[in-house]
N, C-alpha and C. Protein backbone atom coordinates (compact mmCIF):
# COMPACT_ATOMS: atom_id res chain seq x y z
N UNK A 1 33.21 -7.20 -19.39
CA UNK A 1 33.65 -7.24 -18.01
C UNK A 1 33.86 -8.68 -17.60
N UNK A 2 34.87 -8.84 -17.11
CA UNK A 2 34.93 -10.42 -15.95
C UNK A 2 33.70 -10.90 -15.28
N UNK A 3 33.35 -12.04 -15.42
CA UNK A 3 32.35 -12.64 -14.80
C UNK A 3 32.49 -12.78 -13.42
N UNK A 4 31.47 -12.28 -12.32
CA UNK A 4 31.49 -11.84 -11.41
C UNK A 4 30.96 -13.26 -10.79
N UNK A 5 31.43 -14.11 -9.87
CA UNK A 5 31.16 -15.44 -9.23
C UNK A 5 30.19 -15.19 -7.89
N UNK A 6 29.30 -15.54 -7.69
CA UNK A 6 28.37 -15.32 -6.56
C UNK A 6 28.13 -16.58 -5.73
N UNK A 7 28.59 -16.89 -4.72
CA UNK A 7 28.53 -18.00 -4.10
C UNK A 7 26.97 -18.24 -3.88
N UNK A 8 26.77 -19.97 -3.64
CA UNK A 8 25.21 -19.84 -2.82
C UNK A 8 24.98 -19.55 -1.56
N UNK A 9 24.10 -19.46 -1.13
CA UNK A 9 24.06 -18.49 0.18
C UNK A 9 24.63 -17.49 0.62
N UNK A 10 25.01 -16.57 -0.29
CA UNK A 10 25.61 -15.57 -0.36
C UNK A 10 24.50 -14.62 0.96
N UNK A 11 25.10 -14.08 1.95
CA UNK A 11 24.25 -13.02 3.04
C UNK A 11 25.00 -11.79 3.11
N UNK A 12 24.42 -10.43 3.06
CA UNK A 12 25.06 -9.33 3.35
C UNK A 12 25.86 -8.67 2.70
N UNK A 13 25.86 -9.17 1.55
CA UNK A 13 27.03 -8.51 0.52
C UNK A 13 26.13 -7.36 -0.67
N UNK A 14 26.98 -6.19 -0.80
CA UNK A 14 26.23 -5.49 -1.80
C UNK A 14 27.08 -5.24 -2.56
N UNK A 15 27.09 -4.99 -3.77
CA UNK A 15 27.41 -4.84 -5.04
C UNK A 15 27.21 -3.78 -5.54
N UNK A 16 28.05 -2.30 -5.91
CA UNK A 16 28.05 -0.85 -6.16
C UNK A 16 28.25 -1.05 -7.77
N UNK A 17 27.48 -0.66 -8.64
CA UNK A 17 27.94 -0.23 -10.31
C UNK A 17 27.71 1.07 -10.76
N UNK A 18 28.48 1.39 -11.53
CA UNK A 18 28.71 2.58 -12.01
C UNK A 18 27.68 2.47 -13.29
N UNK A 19 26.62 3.81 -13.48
CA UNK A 19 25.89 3.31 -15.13
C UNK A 19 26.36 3.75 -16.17
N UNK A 20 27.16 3.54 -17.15
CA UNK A 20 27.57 4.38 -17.96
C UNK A 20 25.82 4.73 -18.97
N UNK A 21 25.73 4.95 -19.11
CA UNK A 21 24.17 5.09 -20.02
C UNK A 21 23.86 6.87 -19.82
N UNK A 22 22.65 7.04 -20.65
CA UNK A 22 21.65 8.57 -20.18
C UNK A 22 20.76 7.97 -19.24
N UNK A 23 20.49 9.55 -19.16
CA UNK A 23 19.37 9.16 -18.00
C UNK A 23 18.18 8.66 -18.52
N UNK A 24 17.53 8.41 -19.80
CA UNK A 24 16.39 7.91 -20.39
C UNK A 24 16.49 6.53 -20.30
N UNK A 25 18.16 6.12 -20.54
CA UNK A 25 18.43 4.45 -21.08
C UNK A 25 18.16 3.90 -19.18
N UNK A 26 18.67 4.94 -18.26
CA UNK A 26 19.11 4.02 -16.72
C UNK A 26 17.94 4.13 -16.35
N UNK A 27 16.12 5.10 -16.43
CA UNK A 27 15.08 5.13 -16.13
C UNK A 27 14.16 3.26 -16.92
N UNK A 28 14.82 3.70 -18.19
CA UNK A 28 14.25 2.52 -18.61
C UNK A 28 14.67 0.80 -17.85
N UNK A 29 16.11 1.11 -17.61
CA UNK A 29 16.39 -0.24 -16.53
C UNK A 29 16.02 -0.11 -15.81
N UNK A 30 15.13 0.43 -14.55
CA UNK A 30 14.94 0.60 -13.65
C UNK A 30 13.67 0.22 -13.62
N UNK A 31 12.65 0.28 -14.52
CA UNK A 31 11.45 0.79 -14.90
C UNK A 31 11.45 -1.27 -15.66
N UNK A 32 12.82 -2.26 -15.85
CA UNK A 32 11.86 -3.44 -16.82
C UNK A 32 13.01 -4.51 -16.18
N UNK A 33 12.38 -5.21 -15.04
CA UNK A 33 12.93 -6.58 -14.40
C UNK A 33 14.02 -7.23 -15.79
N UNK A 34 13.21 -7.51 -16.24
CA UNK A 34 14.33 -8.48 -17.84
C UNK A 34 15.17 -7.16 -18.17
N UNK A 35 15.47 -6.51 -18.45
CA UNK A 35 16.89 -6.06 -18.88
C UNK A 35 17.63 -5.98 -17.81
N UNK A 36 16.99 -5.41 -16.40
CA UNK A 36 18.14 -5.74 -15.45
C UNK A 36 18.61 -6.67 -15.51
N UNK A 37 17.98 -8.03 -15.80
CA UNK A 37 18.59 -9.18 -15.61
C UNK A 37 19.76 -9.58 -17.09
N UNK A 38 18.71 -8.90 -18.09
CA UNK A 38 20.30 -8.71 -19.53
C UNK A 38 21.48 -7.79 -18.53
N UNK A 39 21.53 -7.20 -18.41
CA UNK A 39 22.28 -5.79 -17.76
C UNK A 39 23.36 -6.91 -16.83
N UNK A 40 22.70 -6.90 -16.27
CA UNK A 40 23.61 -8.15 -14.97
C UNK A 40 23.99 -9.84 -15.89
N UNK A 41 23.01 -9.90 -16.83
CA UNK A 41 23.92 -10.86 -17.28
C UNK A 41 23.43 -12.52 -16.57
N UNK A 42 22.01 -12.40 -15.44
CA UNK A 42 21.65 -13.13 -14.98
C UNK A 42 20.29 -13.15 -14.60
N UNK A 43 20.25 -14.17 -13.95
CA UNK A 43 18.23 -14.02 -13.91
C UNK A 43 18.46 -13.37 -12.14
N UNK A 44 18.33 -12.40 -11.59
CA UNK A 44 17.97 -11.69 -10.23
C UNK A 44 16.56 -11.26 -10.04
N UNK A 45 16.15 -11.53 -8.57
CA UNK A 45 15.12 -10.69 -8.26
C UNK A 45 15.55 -9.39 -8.23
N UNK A 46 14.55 -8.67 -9.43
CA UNK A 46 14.51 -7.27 -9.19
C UNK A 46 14.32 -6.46 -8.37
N UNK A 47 13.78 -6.68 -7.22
CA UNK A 47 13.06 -6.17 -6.42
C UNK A 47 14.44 -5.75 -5.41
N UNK A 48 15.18 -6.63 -5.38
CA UNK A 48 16.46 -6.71 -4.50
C UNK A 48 17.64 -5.81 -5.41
N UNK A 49 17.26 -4.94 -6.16
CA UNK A 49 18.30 -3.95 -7.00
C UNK A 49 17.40 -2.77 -7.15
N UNK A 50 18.65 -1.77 -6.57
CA UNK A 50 18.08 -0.44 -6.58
C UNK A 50 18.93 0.18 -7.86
N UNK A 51 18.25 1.18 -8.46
CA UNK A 51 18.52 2.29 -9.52
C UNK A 51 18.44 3.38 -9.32
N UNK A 52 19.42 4.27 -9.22
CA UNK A 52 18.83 5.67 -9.12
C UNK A 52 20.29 6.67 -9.63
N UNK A 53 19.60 7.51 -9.76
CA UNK A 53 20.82 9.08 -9.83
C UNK A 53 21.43 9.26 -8.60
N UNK A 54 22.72 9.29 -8.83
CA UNK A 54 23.51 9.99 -7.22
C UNK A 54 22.84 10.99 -6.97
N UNK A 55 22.21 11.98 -7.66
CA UNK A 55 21.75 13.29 -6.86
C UNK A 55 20.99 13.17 -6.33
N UNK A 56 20.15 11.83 -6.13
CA UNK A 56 19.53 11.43 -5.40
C UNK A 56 19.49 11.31 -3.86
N UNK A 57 20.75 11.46 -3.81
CA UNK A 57 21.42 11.51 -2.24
C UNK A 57 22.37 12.60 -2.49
N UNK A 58 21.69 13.66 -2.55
CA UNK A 58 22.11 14.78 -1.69
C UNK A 58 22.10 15.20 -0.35
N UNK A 59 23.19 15.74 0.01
CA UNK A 59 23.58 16.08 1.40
C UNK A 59 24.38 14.56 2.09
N UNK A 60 24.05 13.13 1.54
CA UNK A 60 24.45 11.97 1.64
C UNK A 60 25.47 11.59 1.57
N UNK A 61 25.36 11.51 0.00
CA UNK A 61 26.32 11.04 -0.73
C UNK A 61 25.80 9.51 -0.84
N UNK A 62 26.53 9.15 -1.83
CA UNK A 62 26.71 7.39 -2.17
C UNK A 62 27.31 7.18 -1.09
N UNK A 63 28.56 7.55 -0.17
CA UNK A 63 28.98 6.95 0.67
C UNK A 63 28.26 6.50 1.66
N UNK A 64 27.82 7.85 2.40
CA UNK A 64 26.78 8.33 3.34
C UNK A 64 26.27 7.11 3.07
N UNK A 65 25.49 6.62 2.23
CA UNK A 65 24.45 6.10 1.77
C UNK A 65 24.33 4.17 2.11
N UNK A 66 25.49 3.80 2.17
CA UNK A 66 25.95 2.96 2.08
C UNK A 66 26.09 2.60 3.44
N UNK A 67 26.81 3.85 3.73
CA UNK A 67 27.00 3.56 5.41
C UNK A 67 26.66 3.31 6.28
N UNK A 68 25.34 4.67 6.13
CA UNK A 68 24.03 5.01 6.99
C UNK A 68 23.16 4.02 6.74
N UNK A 69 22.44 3.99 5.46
CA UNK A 69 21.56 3.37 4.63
C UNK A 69 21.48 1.77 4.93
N UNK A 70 22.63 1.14 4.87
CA UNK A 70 23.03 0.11 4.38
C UNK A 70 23.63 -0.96 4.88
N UNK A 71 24.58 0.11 6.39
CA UNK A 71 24.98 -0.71 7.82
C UNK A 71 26.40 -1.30 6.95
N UNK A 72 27.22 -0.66 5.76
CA UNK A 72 28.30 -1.20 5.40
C UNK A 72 29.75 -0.56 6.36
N UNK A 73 30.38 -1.30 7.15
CA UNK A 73 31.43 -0.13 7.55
C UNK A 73 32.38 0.32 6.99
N UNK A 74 32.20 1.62 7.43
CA UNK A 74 32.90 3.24 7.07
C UNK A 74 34.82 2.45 6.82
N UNK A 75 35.15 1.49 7.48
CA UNK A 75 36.59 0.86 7.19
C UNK A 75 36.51 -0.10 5.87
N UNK A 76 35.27 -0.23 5.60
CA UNK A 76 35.10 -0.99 3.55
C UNK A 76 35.22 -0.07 2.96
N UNK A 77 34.33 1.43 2.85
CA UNK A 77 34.51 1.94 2.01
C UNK A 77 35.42 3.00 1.80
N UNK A 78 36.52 3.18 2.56
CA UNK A 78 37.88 3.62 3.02
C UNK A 78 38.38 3.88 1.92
N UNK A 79 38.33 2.69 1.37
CA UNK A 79 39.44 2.51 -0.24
C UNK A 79 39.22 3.18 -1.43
N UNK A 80 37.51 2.97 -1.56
CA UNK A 80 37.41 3.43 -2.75
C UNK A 80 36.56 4.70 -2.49
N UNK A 81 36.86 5.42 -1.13
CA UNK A 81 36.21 6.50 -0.84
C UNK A 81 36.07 7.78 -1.93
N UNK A 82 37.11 7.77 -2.32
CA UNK A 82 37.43 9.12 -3.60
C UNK A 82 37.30 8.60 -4.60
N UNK A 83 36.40 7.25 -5.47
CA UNK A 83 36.27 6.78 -6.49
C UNK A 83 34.87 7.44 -6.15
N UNK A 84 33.98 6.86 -5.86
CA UNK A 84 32.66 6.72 -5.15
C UNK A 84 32.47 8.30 -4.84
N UNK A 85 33.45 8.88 -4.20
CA UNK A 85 32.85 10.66 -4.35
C UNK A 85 32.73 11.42 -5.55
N UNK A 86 33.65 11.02 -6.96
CA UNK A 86 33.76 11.14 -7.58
C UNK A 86 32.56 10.76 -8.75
N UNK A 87 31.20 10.12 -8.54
CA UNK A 87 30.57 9.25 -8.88
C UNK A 87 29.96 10.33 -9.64
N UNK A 88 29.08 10.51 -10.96
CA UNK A 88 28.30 10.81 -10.76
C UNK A 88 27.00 10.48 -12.22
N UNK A 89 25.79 10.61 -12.23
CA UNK A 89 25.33 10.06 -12.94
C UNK A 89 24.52 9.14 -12.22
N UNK A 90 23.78 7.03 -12.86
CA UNK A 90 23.00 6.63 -12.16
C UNK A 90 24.10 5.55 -11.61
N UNK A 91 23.46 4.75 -10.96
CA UNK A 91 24.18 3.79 -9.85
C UNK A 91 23.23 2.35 -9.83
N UNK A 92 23.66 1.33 -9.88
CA UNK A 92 23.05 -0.15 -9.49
C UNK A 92 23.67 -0.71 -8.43
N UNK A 93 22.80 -0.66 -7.55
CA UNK A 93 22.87 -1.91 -6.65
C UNK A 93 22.79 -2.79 -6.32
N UNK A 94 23.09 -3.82 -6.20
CA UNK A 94 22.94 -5.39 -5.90
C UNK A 94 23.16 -6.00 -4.77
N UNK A 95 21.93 -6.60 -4.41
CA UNK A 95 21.82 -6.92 -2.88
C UNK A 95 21.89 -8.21 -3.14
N UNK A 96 22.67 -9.06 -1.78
CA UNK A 96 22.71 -10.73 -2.25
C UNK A 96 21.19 -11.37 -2.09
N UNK A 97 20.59 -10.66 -1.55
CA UNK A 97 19.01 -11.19 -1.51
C UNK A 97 18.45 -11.34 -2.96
N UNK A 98 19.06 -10.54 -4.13
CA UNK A 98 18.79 -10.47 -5.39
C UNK A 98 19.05 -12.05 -6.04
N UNK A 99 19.94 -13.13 -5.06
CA UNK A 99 20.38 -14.18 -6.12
C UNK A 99 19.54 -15.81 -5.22
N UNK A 100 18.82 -14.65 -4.44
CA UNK A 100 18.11 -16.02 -4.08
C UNK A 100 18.69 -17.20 -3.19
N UNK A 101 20.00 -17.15 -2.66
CA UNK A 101 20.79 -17.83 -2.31
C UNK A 101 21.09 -18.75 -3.22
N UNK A 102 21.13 -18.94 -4.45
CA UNK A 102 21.17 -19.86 -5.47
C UNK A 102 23.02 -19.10 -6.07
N UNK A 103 23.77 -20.13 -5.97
CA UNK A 103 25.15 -19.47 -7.18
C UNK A 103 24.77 -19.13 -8.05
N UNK A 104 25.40 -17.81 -8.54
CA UNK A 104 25.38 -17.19 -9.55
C UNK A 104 25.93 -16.68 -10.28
N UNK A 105 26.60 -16.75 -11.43
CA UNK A 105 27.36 -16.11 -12.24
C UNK A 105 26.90 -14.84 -13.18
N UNK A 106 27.38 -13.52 -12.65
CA UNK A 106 27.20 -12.34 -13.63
C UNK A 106 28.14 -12.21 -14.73
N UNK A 107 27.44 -11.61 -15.46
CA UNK A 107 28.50 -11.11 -16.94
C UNK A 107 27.71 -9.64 -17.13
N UNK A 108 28.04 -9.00 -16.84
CA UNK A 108 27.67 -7.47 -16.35
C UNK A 108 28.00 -7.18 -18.12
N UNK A 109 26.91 -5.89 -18.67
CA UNK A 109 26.83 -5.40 -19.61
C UNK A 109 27.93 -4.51 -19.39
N UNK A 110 28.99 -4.15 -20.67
CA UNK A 110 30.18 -3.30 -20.81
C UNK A 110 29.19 -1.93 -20.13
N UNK A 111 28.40 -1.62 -20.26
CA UNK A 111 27.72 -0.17 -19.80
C UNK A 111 28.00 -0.03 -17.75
N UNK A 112 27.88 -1.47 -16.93
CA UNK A 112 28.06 -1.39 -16.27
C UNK A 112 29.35 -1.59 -15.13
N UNK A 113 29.95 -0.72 -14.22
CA UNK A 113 31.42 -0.81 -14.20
C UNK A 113 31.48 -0.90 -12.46
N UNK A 114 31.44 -2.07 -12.09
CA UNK A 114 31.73 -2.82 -11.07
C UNK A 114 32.45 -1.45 -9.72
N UNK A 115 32.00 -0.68 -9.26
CA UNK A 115 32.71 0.20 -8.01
C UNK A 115 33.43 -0.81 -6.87
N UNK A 116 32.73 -1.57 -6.35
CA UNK A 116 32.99 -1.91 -5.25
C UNK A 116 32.26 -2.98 -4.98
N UNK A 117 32.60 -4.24 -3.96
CA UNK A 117 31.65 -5.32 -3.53
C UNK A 117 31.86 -5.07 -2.17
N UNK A 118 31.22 -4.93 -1.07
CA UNK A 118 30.47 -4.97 0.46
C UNK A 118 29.75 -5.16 1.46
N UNK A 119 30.40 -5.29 2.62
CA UNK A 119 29.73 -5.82 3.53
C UNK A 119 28.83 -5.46 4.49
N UNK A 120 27.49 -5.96 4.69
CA UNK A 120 26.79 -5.28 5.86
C UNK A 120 27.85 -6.35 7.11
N UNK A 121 27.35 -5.22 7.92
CA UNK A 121 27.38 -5.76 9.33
C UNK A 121 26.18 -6.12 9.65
N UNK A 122 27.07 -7.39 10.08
CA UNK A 122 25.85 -9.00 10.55
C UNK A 122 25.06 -8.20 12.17
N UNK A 123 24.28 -8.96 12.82
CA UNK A 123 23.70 -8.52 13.86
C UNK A 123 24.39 -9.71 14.47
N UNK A 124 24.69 -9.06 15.25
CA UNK A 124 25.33 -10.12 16.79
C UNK A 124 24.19 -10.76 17.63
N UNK A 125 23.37 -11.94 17.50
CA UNK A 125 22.71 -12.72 18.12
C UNK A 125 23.16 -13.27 19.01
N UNK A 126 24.54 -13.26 19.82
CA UNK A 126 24.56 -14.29 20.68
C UNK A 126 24.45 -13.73 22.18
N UNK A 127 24.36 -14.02 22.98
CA UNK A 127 24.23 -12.87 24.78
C UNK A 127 25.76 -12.83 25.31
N UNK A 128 25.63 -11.78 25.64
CA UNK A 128 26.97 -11.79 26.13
C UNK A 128 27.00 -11.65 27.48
N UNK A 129 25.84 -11.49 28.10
CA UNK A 129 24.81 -11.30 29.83
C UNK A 129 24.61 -12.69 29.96
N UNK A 130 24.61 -13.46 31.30
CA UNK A 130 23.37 -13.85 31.61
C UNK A 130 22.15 -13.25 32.68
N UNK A 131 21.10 -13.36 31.98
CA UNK A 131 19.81 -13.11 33.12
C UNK A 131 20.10 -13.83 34.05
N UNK A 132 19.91 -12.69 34.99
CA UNK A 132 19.71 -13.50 36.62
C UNK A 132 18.50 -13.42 37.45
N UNK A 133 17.56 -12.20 36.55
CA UNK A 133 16.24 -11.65 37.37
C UNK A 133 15.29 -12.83 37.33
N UNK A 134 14.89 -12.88 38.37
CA UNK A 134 13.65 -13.57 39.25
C UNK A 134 12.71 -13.82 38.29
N UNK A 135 12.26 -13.13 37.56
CA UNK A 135 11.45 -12.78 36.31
C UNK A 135 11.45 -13.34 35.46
N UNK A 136 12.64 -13.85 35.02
CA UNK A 136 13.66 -14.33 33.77
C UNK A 136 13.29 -16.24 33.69
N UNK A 137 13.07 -16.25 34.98
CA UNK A 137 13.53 -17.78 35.38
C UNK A 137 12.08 -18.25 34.51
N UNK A 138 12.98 -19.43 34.25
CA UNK A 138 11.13 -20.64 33.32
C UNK A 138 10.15 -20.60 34.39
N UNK A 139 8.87 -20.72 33.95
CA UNK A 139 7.76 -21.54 35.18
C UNK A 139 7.73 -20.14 36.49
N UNK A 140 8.10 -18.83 36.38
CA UNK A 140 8.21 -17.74 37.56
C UNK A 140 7.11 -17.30 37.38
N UNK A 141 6.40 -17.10 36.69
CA UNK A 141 5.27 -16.42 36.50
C UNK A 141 4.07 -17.42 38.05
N UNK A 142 3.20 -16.03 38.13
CA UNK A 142 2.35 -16.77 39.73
C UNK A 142 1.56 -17.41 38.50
N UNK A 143 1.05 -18.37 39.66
CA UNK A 143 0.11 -19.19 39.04
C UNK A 143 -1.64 -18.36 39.02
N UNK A 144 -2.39 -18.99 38.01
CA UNK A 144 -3.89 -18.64 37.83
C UNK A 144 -4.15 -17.69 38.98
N UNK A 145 -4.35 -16.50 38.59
CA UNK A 145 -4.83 -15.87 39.76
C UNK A 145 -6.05 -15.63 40.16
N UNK A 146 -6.79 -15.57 41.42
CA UNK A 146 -8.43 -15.66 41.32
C UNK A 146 -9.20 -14.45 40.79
N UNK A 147 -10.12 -14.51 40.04
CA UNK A 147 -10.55 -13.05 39.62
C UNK A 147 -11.64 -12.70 40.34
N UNK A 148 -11.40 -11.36 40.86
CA UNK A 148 -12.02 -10.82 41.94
C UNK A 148 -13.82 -10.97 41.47
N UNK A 149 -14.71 -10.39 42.47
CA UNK A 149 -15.75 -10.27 41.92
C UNK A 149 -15.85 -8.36 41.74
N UNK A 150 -16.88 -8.23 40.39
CA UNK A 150 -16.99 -6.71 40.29
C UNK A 150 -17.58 -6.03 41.76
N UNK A 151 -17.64 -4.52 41.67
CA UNK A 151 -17.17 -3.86 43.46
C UNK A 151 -19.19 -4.34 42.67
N UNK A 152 -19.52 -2.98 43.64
CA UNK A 152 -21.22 -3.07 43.73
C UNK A 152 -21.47 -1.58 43.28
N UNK A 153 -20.55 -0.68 42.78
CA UNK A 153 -20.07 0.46 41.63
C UNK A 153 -20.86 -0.23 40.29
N UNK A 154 -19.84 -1.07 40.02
CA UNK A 154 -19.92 -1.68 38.53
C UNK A 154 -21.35 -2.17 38.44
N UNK A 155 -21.96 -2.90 39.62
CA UNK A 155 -23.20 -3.39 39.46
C UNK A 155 -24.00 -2.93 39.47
N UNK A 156 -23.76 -1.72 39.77
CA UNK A 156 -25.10 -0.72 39.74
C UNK A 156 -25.12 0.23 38.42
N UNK A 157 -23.89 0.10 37.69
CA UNK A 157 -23.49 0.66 36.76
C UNK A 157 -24.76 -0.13 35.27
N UNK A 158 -24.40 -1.26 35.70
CA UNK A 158 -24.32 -2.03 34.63
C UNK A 158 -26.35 -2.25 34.85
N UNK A 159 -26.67 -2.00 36.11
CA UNK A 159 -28.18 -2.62 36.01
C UNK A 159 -28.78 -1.43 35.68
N UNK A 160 -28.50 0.04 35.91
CA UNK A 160 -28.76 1.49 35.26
C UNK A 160 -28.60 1.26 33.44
N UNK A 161 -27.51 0.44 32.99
CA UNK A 161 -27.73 0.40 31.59
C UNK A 161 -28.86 0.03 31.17
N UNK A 162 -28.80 -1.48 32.01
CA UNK A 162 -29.63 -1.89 30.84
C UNK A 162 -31.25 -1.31 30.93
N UNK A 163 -31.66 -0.88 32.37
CA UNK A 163 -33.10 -0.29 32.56
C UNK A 163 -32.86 0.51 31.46
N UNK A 164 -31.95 1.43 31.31
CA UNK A 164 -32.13 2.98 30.34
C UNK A 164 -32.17 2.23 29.07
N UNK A 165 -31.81 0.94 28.32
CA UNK A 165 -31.87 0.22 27.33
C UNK A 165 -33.36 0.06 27.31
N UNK A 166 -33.84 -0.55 27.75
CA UNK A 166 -35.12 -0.87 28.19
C UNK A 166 -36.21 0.31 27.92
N UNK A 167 -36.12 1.35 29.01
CA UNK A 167 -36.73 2.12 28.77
C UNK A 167 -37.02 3.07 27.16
N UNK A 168 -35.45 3.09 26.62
CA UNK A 168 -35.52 3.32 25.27
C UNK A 168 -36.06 2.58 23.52
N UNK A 169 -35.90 1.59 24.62
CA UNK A 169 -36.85 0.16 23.67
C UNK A 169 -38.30 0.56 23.51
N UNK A 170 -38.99 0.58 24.99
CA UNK A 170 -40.20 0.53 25.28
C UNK A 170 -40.42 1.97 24.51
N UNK A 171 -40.35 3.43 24.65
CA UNK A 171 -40.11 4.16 24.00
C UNK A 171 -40.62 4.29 22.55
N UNK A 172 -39.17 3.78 21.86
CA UNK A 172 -39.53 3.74 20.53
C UNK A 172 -40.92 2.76 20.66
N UNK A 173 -41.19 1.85 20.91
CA UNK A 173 -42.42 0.74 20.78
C UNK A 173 -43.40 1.86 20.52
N UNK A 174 -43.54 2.98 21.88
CA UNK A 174 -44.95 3.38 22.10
C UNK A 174 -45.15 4.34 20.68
N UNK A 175 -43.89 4.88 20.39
CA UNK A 175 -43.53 5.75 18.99
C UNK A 175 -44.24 5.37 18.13
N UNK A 176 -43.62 4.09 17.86
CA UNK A 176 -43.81 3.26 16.81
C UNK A 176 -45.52 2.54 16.47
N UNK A 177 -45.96 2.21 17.71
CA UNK A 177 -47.28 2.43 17.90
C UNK A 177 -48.35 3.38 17.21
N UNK A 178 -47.85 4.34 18.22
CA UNK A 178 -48.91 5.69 18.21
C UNK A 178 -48.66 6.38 16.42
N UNK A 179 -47.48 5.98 16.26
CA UNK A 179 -47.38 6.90 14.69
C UNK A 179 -47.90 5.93 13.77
């Protein structure tokens, strides 16, 4: 296969492969960090590549999966929609979190057959409001507020404890005594 170029700082991009293999050979990649990384042809965090059987996503689909799953939009995978339905068997994924932000060059094992490369949708951080609430403003908060004293509820609450503490002290003592 063509060597697949991975920029550094690569964010948000995923990477769909087709496995040609059995299901014993795609359990065993799944199952040993170093051959994924023979497999791909590079050193990746494993942790950032998923393996599995399409039937895995039943009722889903790989698409579904991607979509829902994955936050890729439904107008990326447009194209190769009827490749990808067509799928079946195991699947590798490659998340750009897999390259560390470091460039990277793959040389993908002939077993593995490149579907598709995609995009998450980024999160929109910027405001498109401004706050105007009272609330909002720096320094709004009241200042130190005085703390009340307890009612004469609580104080009677609290001097009933500790006598009944007391009394249960003295108690065991005489127990402890007499036995």
């Amino acid at each position: 296969m063509t060597p697949i170029t991975i920029p550094a700082h690569e964010v948000g991009v995923i990477r769909v492969f087709a496995l040609s293999m059995t299901d014993d050979e795609a359990r065993a990649l799944k199952d040993d960090p170093d051959a994924i990384n023979t497999a791909l042809g590079a050193d990746v965090d494993a942790e950032q590549v998923e393996i599995f059987p399409i039937s895995d996503l039943e009722g889903v689909g790989l698409a579904g999966y991607l979509i829902e799953g994955n936050a890729v939009p439904s107008e990326q995978i447009a194209p190769d929609r009827a490749k990808i339905d067509r799928l079946g068997g195991w699947v590798l994924i490659v998340f750009s979190r897999a390259f560390g932000g470091s460039a990277t060059t793959l040389t993908p094992d002939p077993a593995l057959t490149l579907i598709g490369t995609y995009g998450e949708v980024p999160t929109d951080w910027s405001a498109t409001e401004t706050v105007t609430s009272e609330a909002a403003k720096p320094y709004s908060a009241p200042q130190d507020t005085i703390k009340k004293k307890p009612s004469d509820a609580a104080m009677s609450g609290r001097v009933a404890t500790v006598v009944l503490i007391l009394l249960g002290l003295f108690t065991w003592a005489m127990i402890w005594i007499a036995g």
